[in-house]
N, C-alpha and C. Protein backbone atom coordinates (compact mmCIF):
# COMPACT_ATOMS: atom_id res chain seq x y z
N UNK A 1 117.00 79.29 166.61
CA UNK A 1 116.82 78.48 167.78
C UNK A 1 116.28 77.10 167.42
N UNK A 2 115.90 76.92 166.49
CA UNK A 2 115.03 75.77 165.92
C UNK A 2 115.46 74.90 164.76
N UNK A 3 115.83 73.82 164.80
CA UNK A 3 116.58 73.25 163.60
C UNK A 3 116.32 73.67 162.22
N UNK A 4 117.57 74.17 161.28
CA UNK A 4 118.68 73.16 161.59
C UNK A 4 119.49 74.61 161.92
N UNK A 5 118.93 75.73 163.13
CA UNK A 5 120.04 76.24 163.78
C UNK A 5 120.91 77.03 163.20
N UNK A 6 120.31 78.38 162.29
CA UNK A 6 121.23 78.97 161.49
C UNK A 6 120.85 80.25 161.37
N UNK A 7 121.39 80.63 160.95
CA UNK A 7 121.47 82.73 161.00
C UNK A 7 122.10 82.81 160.15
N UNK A 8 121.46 84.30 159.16
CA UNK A 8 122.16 84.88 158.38
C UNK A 8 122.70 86.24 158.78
N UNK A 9 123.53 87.05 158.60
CA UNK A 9 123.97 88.21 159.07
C UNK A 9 124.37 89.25 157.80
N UNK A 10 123.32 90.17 157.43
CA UNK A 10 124.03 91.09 156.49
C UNK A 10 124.34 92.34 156.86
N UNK A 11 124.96 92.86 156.08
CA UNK A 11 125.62 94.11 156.25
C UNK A 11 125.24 94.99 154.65
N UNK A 12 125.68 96.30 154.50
CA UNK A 12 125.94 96.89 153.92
C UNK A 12 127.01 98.34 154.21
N UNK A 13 127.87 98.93 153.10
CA UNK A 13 128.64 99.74 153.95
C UNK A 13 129.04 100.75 152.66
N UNK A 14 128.44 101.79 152.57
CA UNK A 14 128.58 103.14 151.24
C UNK A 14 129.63 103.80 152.07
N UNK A 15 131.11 103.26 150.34
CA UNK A 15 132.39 103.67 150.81
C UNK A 15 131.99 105.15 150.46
N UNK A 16 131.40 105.64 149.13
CA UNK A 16 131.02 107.24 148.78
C UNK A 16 130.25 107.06 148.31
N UNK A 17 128.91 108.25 147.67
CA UNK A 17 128.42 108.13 147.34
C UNK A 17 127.72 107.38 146.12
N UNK A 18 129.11 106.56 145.39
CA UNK A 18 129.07 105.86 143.98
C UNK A 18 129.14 104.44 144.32
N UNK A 19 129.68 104.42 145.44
CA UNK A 19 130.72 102.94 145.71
C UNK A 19 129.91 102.21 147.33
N UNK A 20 129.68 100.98 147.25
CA UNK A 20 128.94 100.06 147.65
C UNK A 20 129.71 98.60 148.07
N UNK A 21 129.61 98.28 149.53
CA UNK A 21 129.99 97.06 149.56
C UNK A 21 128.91 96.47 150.26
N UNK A 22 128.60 95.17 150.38
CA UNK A 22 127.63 93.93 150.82
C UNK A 22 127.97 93.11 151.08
N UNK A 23 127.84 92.40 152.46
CA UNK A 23 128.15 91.51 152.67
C UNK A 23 127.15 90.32 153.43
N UNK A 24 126.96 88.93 153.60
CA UNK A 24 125.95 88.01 154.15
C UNK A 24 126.59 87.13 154.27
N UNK A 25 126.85 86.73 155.55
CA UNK A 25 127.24 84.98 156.37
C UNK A 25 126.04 84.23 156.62
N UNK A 26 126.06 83.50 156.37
CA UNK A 26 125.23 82.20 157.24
C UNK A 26 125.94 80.97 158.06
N UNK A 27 125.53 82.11 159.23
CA UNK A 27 126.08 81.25 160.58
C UNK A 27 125.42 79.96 160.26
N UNK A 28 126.26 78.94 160.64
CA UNK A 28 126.16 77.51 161.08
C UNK A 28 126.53 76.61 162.27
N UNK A 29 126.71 77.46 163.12
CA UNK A 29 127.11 77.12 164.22
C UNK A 29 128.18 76.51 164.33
N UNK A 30 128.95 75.36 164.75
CA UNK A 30 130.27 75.13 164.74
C UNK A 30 130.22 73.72 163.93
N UNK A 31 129.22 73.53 162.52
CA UNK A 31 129.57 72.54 161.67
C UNK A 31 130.35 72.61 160.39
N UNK A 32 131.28 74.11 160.40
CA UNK A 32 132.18 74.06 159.53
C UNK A 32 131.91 75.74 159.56
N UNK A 33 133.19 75.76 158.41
CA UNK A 33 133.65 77.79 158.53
C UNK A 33 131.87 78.32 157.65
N UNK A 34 131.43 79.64 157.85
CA UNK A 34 130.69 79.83 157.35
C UNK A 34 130.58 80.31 156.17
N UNK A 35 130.02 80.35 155.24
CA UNK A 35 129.72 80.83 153.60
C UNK A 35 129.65 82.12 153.72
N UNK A 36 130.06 82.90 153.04
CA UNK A 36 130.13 84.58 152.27
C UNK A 36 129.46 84.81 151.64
N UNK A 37 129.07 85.73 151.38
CA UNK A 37 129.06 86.44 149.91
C UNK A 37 128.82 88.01 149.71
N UNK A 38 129.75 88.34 149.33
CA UNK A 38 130.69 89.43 149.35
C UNK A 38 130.01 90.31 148.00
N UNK A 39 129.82 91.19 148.04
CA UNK A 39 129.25 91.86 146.65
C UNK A 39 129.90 93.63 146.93
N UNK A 40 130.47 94.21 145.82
CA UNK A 40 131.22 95.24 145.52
C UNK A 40 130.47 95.80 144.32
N UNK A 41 130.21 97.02 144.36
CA UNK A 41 129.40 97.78 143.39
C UNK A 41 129.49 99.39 143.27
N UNK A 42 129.62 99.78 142.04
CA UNK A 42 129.93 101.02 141.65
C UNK A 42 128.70 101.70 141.00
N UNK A 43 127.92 102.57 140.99
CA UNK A 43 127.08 103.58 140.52
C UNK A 43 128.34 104.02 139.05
N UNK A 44 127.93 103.68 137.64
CA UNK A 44 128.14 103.74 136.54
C UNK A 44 127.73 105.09 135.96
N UNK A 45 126.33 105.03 135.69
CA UNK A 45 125.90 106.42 135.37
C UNK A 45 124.45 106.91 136.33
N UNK A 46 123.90 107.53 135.88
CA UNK A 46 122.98 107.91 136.69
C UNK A 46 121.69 106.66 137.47
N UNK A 47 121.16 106.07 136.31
CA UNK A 47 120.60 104.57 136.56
C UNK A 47 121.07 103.48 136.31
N UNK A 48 122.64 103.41 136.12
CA UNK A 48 123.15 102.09 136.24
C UNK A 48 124.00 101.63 136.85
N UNK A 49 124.16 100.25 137.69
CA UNK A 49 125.14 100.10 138.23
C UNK A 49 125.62 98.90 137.91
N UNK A 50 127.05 98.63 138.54
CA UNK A 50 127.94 97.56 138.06
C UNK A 50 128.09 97.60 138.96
N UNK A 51 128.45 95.80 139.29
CA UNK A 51 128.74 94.88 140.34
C UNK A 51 129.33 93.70 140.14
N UNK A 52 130.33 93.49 141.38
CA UNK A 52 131.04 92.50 141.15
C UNK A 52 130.57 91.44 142.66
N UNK A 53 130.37 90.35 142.28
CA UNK A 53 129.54 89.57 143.81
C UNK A 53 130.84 88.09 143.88
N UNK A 54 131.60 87.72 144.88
CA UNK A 54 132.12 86.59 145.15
C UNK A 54 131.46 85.68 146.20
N UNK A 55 131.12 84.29 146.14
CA UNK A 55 130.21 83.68 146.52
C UNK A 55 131.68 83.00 147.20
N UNK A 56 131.86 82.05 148.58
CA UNK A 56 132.88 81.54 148.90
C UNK A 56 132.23 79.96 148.55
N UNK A 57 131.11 79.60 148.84
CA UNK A 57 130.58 78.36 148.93
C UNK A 57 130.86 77.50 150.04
N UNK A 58 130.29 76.74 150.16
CA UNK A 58 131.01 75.55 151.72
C UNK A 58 131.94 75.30 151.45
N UNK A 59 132.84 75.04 152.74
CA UNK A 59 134.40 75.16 152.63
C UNK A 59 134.86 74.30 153.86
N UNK A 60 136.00 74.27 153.88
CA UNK A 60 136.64 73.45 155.09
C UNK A 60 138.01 73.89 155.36
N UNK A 61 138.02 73.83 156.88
CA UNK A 61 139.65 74.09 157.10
C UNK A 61 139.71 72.88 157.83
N UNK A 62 140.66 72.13 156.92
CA UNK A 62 140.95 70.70 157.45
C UNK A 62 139.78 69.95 157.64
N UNK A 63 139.81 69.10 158.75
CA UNK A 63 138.13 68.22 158.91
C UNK A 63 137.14 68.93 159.49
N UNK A 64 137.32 69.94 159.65
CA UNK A 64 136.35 71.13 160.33
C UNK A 64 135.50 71.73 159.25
N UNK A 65 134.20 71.43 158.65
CA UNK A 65 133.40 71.84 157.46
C UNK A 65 133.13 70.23 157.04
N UNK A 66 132.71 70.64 155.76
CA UNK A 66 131.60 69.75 155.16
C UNK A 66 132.74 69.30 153.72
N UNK A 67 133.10 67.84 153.91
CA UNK A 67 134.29 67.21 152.80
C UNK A 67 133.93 67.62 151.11
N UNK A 68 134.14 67.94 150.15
CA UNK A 68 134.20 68.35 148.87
C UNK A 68 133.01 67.59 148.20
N UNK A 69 132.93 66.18 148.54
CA UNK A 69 131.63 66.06 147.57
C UNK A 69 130.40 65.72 148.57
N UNK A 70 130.70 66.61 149.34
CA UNK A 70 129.04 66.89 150.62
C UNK A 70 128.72 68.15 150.63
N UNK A 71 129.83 69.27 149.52
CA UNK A 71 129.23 70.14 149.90
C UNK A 71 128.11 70.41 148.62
N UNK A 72 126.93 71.52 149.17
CA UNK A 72 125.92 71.61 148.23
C UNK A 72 126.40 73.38 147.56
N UNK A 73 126.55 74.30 148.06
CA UNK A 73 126.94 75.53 147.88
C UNK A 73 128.72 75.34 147.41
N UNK A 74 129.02 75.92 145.85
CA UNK A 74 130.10 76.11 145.67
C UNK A 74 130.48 77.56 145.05
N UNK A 75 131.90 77.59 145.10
CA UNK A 75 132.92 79.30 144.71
C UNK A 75 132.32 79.99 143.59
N UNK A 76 131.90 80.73 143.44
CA UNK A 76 131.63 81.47 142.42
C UNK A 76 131.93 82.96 142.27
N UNK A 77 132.34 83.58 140.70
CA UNK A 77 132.35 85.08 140.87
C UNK A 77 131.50 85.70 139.75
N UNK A 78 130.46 86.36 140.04
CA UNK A 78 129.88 87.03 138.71
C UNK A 78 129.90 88.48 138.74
N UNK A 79 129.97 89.00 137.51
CA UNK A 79 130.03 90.58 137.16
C UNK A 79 128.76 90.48 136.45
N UNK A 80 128.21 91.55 136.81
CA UNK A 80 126.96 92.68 136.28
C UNK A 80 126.70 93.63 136.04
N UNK A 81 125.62 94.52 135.30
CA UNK A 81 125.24 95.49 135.36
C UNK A 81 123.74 95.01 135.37
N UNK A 82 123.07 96.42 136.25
CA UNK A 82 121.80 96.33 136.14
C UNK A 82 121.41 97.92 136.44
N UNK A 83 120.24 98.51 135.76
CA UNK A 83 119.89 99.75 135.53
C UNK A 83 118.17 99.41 135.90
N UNK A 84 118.16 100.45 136.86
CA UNK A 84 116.24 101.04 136.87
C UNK A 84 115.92 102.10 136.25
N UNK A 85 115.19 102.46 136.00
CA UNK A 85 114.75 103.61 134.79
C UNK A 85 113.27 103.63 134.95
N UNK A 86 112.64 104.85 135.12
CA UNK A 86 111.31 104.74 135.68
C UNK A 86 110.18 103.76 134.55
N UNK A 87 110.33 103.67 133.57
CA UNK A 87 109.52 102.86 132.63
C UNK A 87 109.97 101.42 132.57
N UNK A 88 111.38 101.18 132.07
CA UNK A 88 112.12 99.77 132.09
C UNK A 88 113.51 99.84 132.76
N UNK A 89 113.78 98.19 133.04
CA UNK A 89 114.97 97.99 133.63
C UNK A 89 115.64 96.96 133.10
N UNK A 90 116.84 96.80 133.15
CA UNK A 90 117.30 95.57 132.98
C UNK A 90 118.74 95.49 133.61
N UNK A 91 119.45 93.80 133.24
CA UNK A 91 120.14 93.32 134.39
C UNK A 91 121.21 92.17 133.33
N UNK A 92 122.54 92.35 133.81
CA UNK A 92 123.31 91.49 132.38
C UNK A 92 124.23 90.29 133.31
N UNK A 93 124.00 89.60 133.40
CA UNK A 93 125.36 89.08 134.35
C UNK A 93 125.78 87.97 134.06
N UNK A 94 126.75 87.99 133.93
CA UNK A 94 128.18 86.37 134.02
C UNK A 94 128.47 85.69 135.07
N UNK A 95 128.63 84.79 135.38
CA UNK A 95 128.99 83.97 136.32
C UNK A 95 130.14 82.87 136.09
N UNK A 96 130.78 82.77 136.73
CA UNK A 96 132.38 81.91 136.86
C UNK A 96 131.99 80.85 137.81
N UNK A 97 132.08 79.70 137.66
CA UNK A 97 131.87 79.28 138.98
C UNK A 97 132.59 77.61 139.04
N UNK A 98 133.00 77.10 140.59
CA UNK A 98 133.28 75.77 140.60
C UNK A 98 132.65 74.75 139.40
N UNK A 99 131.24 74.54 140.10
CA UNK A 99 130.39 73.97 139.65
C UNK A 99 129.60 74.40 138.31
N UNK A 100 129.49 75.49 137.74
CA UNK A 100 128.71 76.13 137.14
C UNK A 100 128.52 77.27 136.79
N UNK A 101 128.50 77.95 135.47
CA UNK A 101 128.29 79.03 134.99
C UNK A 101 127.30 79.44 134.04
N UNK A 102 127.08 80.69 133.92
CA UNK A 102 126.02 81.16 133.10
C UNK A 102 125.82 82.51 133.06
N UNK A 103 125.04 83.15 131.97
CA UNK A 103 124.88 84.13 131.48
C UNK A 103 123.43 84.67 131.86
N UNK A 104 123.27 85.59 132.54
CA UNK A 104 121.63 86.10 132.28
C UNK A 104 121.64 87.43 131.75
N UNK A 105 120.59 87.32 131.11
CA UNK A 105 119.72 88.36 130.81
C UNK A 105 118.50 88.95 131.31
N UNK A 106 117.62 90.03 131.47
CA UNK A 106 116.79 90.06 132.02
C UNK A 106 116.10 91.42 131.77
N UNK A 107 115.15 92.16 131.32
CA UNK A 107 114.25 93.03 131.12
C UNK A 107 113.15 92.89 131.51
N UNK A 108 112.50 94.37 131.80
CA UNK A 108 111.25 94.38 133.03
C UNK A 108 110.76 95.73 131.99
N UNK A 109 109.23 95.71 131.55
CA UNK A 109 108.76 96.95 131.41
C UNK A 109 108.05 97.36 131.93
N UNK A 110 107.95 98.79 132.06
CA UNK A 110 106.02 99.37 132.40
C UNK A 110 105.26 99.35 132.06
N UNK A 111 104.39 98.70 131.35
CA UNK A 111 103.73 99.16 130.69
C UNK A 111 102.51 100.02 131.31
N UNK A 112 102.07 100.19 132.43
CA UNK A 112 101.30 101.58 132.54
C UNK A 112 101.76 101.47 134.05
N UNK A 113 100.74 102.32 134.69
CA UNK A 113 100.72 102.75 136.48
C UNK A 113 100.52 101.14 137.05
N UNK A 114 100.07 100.07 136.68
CA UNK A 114 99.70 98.75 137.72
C UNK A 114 100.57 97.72 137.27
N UNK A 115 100.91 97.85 135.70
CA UNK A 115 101.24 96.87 134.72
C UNK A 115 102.79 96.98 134.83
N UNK A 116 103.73 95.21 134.72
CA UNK A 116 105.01 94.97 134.66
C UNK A 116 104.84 93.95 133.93
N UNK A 117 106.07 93.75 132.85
CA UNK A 117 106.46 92.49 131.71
C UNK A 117 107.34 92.37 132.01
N UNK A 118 108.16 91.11 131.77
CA UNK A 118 109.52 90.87 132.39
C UNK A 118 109.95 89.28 131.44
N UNK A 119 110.69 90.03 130.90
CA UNK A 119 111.52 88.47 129.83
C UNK A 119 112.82 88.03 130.06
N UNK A 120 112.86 86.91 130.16
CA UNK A 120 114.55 86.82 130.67
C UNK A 120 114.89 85.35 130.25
N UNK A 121 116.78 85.27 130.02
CA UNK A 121 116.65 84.05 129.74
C UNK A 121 117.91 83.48 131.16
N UNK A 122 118.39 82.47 130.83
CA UNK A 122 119.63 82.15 131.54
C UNK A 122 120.26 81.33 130.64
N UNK A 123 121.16 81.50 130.17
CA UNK A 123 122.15 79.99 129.51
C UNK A 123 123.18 79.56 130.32
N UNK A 124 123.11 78.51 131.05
CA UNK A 124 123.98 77.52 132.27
C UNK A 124 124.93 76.56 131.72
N UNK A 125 125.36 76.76 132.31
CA UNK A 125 126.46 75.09 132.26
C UNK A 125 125.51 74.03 132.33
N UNK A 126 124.72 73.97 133.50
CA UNK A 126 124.03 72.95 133.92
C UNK A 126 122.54 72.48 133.78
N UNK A 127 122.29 73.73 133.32
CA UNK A 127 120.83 73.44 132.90
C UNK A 127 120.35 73.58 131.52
N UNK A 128 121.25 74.68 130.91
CA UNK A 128 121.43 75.16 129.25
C UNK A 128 120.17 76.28 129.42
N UNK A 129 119.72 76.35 128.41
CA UNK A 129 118.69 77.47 128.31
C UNK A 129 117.72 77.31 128.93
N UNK A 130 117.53 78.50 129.29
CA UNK A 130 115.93 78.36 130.04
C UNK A 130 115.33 80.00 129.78
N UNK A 131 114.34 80.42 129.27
CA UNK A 131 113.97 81.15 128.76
C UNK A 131 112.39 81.63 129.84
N UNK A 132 112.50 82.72 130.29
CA UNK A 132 110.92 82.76 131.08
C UNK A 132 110.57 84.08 131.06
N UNK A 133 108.70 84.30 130.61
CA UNK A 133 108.26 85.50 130.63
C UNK A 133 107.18 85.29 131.47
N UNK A 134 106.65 86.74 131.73
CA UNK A 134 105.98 86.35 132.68
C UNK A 134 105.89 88.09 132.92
N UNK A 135 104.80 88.42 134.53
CA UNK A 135 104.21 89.61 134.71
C UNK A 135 103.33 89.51 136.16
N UNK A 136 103.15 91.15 136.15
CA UNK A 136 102.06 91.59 137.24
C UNK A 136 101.22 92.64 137.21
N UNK A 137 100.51 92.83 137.99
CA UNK A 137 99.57 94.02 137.88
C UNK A 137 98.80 94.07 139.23
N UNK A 138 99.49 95.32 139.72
CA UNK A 138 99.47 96.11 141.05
C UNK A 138 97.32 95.51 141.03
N UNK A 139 96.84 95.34 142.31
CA UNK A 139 95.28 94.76 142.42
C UNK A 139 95.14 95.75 143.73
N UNK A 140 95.98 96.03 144.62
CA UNK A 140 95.29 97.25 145.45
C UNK A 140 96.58 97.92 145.57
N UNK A 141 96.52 98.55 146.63
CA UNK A 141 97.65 99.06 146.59
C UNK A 141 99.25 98.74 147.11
N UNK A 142 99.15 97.73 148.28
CA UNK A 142 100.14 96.81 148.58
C UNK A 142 99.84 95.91 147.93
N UNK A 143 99.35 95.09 146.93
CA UNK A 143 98.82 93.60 146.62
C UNK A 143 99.38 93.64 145.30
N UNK A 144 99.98 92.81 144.46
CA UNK A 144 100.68 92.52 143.47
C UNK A 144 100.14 91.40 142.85
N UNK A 145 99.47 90.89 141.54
CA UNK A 145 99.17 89.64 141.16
C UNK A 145 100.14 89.15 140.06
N UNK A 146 100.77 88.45 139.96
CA UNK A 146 101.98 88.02 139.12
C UNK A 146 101.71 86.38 138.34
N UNK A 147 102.23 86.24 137.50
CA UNK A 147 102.11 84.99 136.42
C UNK A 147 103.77 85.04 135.86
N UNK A 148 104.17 83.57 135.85
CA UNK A 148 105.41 83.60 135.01
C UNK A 148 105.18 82.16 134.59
N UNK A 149 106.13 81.86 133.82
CA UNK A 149 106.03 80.95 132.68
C UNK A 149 107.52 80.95 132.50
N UNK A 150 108.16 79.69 132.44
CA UNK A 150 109.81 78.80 132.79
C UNK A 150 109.74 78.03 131.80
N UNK A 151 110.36 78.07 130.79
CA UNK A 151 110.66 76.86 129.20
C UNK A 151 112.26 76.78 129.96
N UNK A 152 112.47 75.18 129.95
CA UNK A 152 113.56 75.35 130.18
C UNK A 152 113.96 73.74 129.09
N UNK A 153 114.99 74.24 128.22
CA UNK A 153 115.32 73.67 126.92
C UNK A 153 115.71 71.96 127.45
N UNK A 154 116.38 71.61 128.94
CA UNK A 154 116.68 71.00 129.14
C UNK A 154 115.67 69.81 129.43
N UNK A 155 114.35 70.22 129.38
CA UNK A 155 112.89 69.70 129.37
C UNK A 155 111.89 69.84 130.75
N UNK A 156 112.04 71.71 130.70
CA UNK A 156 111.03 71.13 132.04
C UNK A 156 110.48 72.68 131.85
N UNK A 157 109.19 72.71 132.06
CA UNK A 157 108.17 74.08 132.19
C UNK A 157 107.59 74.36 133.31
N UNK A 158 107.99 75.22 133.69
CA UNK A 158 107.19 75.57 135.23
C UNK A 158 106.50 76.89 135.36
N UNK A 159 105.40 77.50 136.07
CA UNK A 159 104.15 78.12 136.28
C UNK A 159 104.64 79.07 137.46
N UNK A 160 105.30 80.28 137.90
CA UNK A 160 104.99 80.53 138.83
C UNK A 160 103.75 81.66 138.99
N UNK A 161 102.96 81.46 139.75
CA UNK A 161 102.42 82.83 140.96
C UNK A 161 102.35 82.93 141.96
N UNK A 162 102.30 84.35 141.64
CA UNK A 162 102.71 85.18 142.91
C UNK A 162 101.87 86.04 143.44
């Protein structure tokens, strides 16, 4: 109701018990067709799954949308796998895209009942490497205290907490 006037709408829809589709619009009201993103996913083995996600990006039918170099969201398709496992997890994915592609990586451990580590990198088209570790440790029982740490080769370091 409140500028700038937008809604997202997701879905989810388990074709069988292995097989997974997802979907999310963000309504924009009538300033052009709305953005997708479409995600398809298969249960692999017991804790892993593979996924395939198509991003549509801003788009236009005819002068109706936002012209090619106004738009900020572009096409993309990435494949993944990612596995939970009660101690560690991790997450592999490719990306295809208009504008931009890249590779992540990503691992998470347990190290006990409160304690999480988590290392990951990204190599981009657009940004090149960026490498970040970082963590948490459960402080009550809903409450999470987190630290991360962002090297990113292209020259920039950033701090998050959480």
């Amino acid at each position: 109701m409140l500028n700038p006037r937008a809604g997202i709408v997701k879905g989810t829809y388990n074709v069988d018990p292995l097989t997974y589709v997802a979907g999310t619009v963000q309504l924009h009201g009538s300033r052009g067709p709305s953005p997708l993103v479409m995600t398809f996913g298969r249960r692999i083995t017991k804790g892993t799954t593979g996924y395939m996600t198509y991003r549509t990006g801003d788009w236009a039918i005819g002068s109706w949308g936002p012209a090619f170099e106004d738009r900020q969201n572009h096409s993309s398709m990435a494949l993944g796998i990612t596995t939970v496992d009660v101690k560690d997890s991790y997450q592999i994915e490719m990306l295809a895209g208009v504008m931009r592609s890249n590779l992540l990586l990503d691992r998470t451990w347990t190290v006990d009942e409160s304690t999480r580590v988590r290392v990951g990198t990204n190599l981009s088209s657009t940004t090149g490497l960026v490498v970040s570790v970082g963590g948490d440790r459960r402080v009550t029982q809903h409450t999470r205290l987190g630290l991360a740490v962002e090297v990113a080769l292209s020259g920039g370091i950033s701090f998050n907490l959480k």
